[in-house]
Protein backbone atom coordinates (compact mmCIF):
# COMPACT_ATOMS: atom_id res chain seq x y z
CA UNK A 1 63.75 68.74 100.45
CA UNK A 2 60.11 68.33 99.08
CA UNK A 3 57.50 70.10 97.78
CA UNK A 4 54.88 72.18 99.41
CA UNK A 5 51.47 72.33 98.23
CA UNK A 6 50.61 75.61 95.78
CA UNK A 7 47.36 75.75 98.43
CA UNK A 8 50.15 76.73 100.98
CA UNK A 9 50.42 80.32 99.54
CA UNK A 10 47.76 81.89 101.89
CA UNK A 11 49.52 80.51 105.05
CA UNK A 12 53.08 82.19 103.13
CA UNK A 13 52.04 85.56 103.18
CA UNK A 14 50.82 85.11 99.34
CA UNK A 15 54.08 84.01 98.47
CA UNK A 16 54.30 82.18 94.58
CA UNK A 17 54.85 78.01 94.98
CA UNK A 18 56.60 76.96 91.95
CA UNK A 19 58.75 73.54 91.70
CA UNK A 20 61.16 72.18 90.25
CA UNK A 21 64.03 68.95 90.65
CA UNK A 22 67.23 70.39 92.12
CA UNK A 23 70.51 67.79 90.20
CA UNK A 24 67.39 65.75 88.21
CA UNK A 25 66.08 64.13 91.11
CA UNK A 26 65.25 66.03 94.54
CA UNK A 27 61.96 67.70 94.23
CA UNK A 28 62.03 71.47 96.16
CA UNK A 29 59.76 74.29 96.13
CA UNK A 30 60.49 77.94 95.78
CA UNK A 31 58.68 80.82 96.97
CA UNK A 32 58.97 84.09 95.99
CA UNK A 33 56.87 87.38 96.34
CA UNK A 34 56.98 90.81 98.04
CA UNK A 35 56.80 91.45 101.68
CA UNK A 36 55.93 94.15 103.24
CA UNK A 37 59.36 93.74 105.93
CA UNK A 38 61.18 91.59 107.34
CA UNK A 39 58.42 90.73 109.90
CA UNK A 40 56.53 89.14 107.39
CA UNK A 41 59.46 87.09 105.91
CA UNK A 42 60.36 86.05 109.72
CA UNK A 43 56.55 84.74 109.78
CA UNK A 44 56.80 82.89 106.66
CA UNK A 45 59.99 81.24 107.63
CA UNK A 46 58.02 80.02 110.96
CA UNK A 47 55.40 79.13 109.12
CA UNK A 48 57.72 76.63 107.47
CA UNK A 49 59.68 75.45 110.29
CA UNK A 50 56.04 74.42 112.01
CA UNK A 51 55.39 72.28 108.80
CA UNK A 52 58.93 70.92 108.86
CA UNK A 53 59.88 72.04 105.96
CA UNK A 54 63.78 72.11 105.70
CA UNK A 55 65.08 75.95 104.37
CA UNK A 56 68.14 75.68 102.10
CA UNK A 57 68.41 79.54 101.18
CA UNK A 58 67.06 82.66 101.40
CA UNK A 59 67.57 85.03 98.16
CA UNK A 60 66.73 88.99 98.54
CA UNK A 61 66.32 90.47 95.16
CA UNK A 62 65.12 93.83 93.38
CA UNK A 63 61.43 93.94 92.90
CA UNK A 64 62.32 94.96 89.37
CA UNK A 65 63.97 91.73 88.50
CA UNK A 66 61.21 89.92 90.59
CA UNK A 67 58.47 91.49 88.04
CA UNK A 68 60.57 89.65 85.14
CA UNK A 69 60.96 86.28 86.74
């Protein structure tokens, strides 16, 4: 668990970096965004496993609840 740098976003497909504290004390770092398939989300979860960053979950939702968030 960490947090990855908002400069990060180019290398995750333009993905948004927000954080937060997961139980009050772990820093993480979520990501969200379109992409275009799943090619693009396979490239951004490579991206991360070069860096070492650990993935806990991976959350598909509407793009019309994304535009609300």
């Amino acid at each position: 668990m960490g947090m990855l740098d908002k400069d990060w976003s180019g290398y995750c497909a333009g993905m948004k970096i927000e954080h937060d504290m997961m139980l009050n004390q772990y820093p993480v770092t979520f990501l969200t965004g379109l992409l275009v398939d799943q090619a693009a989300l396979n490239g951004v979860i490579n991206t991360l496993f070069d860096i070492g960053c650990p993935l806990l979950a991976v959350e598909c939702v509407e793009a019309q609840e994304l535009q609300r968030r």
